[in-house]
C-alpha atoms as a PDB file:
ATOM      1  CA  UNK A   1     -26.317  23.187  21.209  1.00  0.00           C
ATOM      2  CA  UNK A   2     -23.954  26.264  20.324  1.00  0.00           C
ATOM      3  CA  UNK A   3     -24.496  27.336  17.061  1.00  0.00           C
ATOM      4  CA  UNK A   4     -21.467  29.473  16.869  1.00  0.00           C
ATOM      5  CA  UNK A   5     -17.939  29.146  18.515  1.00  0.00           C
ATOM      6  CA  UNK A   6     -15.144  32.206  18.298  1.00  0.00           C
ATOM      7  CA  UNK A   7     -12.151  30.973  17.174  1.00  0.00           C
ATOM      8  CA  UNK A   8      -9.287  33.681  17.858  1.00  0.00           C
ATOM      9  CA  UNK A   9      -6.522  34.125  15.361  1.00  0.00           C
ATOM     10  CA  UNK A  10      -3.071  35.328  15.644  1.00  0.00           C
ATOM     11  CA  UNK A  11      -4.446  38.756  14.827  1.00  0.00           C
ATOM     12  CA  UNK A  12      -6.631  38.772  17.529  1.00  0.00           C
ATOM     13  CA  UNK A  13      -9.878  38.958  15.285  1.00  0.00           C
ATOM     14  CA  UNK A  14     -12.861  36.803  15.814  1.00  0.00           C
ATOM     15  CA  UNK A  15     -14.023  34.500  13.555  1.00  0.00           C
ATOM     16  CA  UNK A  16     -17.334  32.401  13.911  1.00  0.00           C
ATOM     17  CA  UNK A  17     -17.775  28.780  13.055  1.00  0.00           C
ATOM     18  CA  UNK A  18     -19.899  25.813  13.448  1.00  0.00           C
ATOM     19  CA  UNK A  19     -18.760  24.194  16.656  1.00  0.00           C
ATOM     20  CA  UNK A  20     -18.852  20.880  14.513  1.00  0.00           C
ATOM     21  CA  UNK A  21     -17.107  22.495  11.744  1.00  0.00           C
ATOM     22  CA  UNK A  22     -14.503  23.911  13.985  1.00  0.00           C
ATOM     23  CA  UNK A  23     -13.617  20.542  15.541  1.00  0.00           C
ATOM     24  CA  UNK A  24     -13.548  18.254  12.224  1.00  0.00           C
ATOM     25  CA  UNK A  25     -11.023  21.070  10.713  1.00  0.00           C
ATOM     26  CA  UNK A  26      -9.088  20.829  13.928  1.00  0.00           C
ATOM     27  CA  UNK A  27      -8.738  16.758  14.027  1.00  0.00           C
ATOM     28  CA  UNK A  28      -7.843  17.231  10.040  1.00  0.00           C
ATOM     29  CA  UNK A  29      -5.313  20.060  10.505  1.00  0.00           C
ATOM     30  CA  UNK A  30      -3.792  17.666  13.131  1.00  0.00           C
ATOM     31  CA  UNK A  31      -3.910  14.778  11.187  1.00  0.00           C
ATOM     32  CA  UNK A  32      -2.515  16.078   8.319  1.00  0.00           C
ATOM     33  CA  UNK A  33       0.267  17.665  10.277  1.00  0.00           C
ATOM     34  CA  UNK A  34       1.698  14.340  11.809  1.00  0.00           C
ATOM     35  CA  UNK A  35       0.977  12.039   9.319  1.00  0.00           C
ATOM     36  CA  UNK A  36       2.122  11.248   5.807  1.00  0.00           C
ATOM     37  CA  UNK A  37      -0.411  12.093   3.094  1.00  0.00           C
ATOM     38  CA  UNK A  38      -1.282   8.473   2.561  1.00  0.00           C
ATOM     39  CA  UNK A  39      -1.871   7.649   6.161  1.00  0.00           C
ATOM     40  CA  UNK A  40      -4.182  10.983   6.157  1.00  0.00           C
ATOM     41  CA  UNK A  41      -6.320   9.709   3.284  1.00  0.00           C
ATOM     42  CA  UNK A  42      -6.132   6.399   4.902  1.00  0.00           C
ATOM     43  CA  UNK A  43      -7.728   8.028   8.188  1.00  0.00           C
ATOM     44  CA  UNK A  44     -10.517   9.687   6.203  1.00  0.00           C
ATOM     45  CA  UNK A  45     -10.686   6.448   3.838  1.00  0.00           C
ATOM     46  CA  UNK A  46     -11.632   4.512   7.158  1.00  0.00           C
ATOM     47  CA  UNK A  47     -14.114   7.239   8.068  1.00  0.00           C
ATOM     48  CA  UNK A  48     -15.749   6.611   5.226  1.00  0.00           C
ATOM     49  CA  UNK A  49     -15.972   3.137   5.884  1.00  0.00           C
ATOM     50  CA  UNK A  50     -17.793   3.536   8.813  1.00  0.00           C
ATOM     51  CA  UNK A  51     -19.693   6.300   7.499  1.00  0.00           C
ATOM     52  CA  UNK A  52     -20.994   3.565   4.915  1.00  0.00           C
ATOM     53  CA  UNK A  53     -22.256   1.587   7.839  1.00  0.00           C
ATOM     54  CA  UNK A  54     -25.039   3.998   8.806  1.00  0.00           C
ATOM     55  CA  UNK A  55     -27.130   3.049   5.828  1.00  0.00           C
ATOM     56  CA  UNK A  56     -29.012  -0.449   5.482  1.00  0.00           C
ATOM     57  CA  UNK A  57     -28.052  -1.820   1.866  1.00  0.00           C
ATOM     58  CA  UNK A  58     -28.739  -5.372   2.952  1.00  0.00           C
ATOM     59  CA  UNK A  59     -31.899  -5.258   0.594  1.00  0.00           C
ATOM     60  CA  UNK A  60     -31.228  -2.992  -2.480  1.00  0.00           C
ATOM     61  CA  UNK A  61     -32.206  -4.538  -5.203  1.00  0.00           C
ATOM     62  CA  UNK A  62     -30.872  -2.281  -8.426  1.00  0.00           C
ATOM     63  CA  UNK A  63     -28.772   1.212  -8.897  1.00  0.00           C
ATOM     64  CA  UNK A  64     -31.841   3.101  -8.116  1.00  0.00           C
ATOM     65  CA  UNK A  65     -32.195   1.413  -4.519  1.00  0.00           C
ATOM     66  CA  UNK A  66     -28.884   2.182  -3.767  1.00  0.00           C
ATOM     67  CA  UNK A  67     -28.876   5.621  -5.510  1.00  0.00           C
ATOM     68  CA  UNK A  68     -32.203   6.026  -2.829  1.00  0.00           C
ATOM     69  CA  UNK A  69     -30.616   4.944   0.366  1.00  0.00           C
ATOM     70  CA  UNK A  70     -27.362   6.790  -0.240  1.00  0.00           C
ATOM     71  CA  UNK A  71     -28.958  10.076  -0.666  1.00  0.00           C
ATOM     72  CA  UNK A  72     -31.224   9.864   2.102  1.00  0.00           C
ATOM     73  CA  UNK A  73     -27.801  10.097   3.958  1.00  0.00           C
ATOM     74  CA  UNK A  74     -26.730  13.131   2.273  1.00  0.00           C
ATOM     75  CA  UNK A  75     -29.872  14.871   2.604  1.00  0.00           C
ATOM     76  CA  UNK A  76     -29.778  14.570   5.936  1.00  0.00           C
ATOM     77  CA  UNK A  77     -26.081  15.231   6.421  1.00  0.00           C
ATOM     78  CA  UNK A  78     -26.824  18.519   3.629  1.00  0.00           C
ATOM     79  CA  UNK A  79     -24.061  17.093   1.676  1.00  0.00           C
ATOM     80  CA  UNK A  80     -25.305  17.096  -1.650  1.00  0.00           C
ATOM     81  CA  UNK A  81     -26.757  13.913  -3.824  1.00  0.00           C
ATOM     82  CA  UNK A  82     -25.582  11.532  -6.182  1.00  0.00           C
ATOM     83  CA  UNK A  83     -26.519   9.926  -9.361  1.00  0.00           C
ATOM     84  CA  UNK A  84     -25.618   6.781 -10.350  1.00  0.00           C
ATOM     85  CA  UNK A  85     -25.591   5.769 -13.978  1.00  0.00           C
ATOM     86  CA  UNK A  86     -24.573   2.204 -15.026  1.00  0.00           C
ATOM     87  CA  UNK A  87     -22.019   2.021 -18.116  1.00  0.00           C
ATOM     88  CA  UNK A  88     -20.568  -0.794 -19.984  1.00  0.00           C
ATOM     89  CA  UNK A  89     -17.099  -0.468 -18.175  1.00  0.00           C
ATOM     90  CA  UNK A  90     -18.703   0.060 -14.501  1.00  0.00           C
ATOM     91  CA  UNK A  91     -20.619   2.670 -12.789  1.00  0.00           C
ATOM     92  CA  UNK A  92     -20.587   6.261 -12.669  1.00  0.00           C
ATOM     93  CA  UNK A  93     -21.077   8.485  -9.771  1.00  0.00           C
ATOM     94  CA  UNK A  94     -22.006  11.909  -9.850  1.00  0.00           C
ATOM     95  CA  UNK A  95     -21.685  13.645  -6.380  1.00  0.00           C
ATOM     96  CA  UNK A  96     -23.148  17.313  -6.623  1.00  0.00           C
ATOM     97  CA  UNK A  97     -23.513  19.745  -3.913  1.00  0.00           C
ATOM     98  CA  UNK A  98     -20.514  18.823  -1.595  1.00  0.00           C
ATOM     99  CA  UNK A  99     -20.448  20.413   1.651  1.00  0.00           C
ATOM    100  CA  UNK A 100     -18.540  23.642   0.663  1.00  0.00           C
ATOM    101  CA  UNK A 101     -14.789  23.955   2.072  1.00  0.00           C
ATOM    102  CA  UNK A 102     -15.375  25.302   5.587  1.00  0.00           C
ATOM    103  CA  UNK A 103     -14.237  28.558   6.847  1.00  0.00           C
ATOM    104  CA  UNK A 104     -12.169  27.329   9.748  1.00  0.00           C
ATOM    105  CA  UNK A 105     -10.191  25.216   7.528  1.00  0.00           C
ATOM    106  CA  UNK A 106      -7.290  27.358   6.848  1.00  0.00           C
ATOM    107  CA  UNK A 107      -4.705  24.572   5.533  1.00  0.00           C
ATOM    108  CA  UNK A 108      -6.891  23.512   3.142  1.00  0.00           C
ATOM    109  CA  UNK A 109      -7.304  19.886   4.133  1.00  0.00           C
ATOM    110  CA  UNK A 110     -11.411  19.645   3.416  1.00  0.00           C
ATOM    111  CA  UNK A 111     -11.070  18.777  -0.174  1.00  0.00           C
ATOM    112  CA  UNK A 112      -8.512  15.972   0.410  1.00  0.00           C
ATOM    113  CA  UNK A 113     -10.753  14.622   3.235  1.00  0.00           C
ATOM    114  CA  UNK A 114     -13.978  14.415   1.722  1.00  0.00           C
ATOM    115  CA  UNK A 115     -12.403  12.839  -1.235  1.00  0.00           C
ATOM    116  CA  UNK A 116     -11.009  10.069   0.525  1.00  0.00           C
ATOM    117  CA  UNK A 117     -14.126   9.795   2.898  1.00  0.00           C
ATOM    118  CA  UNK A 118     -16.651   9.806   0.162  1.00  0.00           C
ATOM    119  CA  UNK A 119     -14.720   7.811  -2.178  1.00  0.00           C
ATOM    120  CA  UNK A 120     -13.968   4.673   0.394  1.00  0.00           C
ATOM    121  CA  UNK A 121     -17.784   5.225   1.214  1.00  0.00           C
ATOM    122  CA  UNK A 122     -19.094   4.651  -2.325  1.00  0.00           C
ATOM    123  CA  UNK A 123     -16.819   1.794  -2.971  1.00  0.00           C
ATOM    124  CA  UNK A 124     -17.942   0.055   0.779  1.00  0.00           C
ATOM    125  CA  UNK A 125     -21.639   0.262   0.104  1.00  0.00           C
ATOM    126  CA  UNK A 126     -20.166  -1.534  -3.209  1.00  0.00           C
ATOM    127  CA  UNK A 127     -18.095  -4.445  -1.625  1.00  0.00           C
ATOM    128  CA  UNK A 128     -21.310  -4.963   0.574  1.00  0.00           C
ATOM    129  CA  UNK A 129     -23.516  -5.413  -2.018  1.00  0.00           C
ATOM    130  CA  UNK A 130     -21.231  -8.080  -3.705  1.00  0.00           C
ATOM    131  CA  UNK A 131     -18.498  -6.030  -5.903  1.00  0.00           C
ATOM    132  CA  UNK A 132     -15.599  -8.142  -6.159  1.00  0.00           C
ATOM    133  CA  UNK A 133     -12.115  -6.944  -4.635  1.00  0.00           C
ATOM    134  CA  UNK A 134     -11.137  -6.732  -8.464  1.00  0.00           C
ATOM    135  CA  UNK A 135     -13.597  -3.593  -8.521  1.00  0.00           C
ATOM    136  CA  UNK A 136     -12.538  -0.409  -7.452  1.00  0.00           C
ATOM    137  CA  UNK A 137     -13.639   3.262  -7.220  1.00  0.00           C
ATOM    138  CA  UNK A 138     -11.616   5.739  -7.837  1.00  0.00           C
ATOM    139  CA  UNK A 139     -12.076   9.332  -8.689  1.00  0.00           C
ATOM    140  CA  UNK A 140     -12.270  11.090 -12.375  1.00  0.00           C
ATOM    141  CA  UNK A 141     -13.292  14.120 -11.096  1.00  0.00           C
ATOM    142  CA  UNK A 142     -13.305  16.857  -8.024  1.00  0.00           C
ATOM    143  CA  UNK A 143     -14.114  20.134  -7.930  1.00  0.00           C
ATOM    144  CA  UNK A 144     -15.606  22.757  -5.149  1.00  0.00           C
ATOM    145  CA  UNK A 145     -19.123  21.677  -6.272  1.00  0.00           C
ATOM    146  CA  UNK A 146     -18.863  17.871  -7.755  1.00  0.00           C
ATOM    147  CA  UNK A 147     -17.099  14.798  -7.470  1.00  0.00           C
ATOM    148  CA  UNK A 148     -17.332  12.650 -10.252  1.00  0.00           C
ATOM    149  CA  UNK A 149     -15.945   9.011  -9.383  1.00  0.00           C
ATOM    150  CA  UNK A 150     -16.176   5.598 -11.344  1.00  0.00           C
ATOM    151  CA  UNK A 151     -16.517   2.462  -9.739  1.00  0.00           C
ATOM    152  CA  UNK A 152     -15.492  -0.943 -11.978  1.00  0.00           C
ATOM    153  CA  UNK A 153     -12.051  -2.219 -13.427  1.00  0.00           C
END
């Protein structure tokens, strides 16, 4: 595998990046460019969907399960953890140590994009465990280092 890729710019300077990196801020920079901002999020949102199929939830029995299974995901993607703390109006999520906005992305999509991805993958690990479609998640919170999202009415 390549660990690093050049990427020229219009100055002519070399910059290294992740080959993966590189591509993903490509695809978003492309997305973002011919689509409206709701189709964008929409894209990532179904990314996230399908990102949400990678982990077995079939058998979780409580918050902690589910806390378990989704991190094992991040860990192994190095995209943070969550905590999950049940309240009396829903759920709170507490996403720390987001994959930090990547060098190649130069517009500035990253934060929008793992918003919507993370957010539509919370709330499908949700609808599969039996939240009703009156449930939602939705985000309180984003910042470089945290996303803080609630899921309930």
């Amino acid at each position: 595998m390549i660990e690093d890729m050049a990427k020229f710019t219009s100055s002519g300077a070399v910059a290294r990046a992740d080959d993966l990196e590189l591509l993903v801020s490509l695809i978003a920079a492309e997305i973002f460019e011919t689509a409206s901002p709701e189709q964008a999020a929409g894209f990532f949102a179904a990314i996230g969907r399908r990102l949400a199929t990678m982990v077995v939830m079939d058998d979780v029995r409580d918050l902690t399960d589910m806390e378990t299974r989704a991190n094992m995901l991040w860990r192994a993607m190095d995209w943070g953890e969550v905590r999950m703390e049940a309240r009396e109006d829903g759920i709170l999520l507490r996403h720390r140590g987001l994959p930090r906005g990547w060098n190649s992305d130069v517009n500035g999509h990253w934060p929008t994009a793992l918003r919507a991805l993370l957010t539509s993958c919370y709330h499908s690990w949700f609808l599969g465990l039996g939240s009703g479609d009156e449930l939602q998640t939705r985000l309180l919170h984003a910042s470089d280092e945290e996303l803080e999202l609630h899921h309930g009415i």
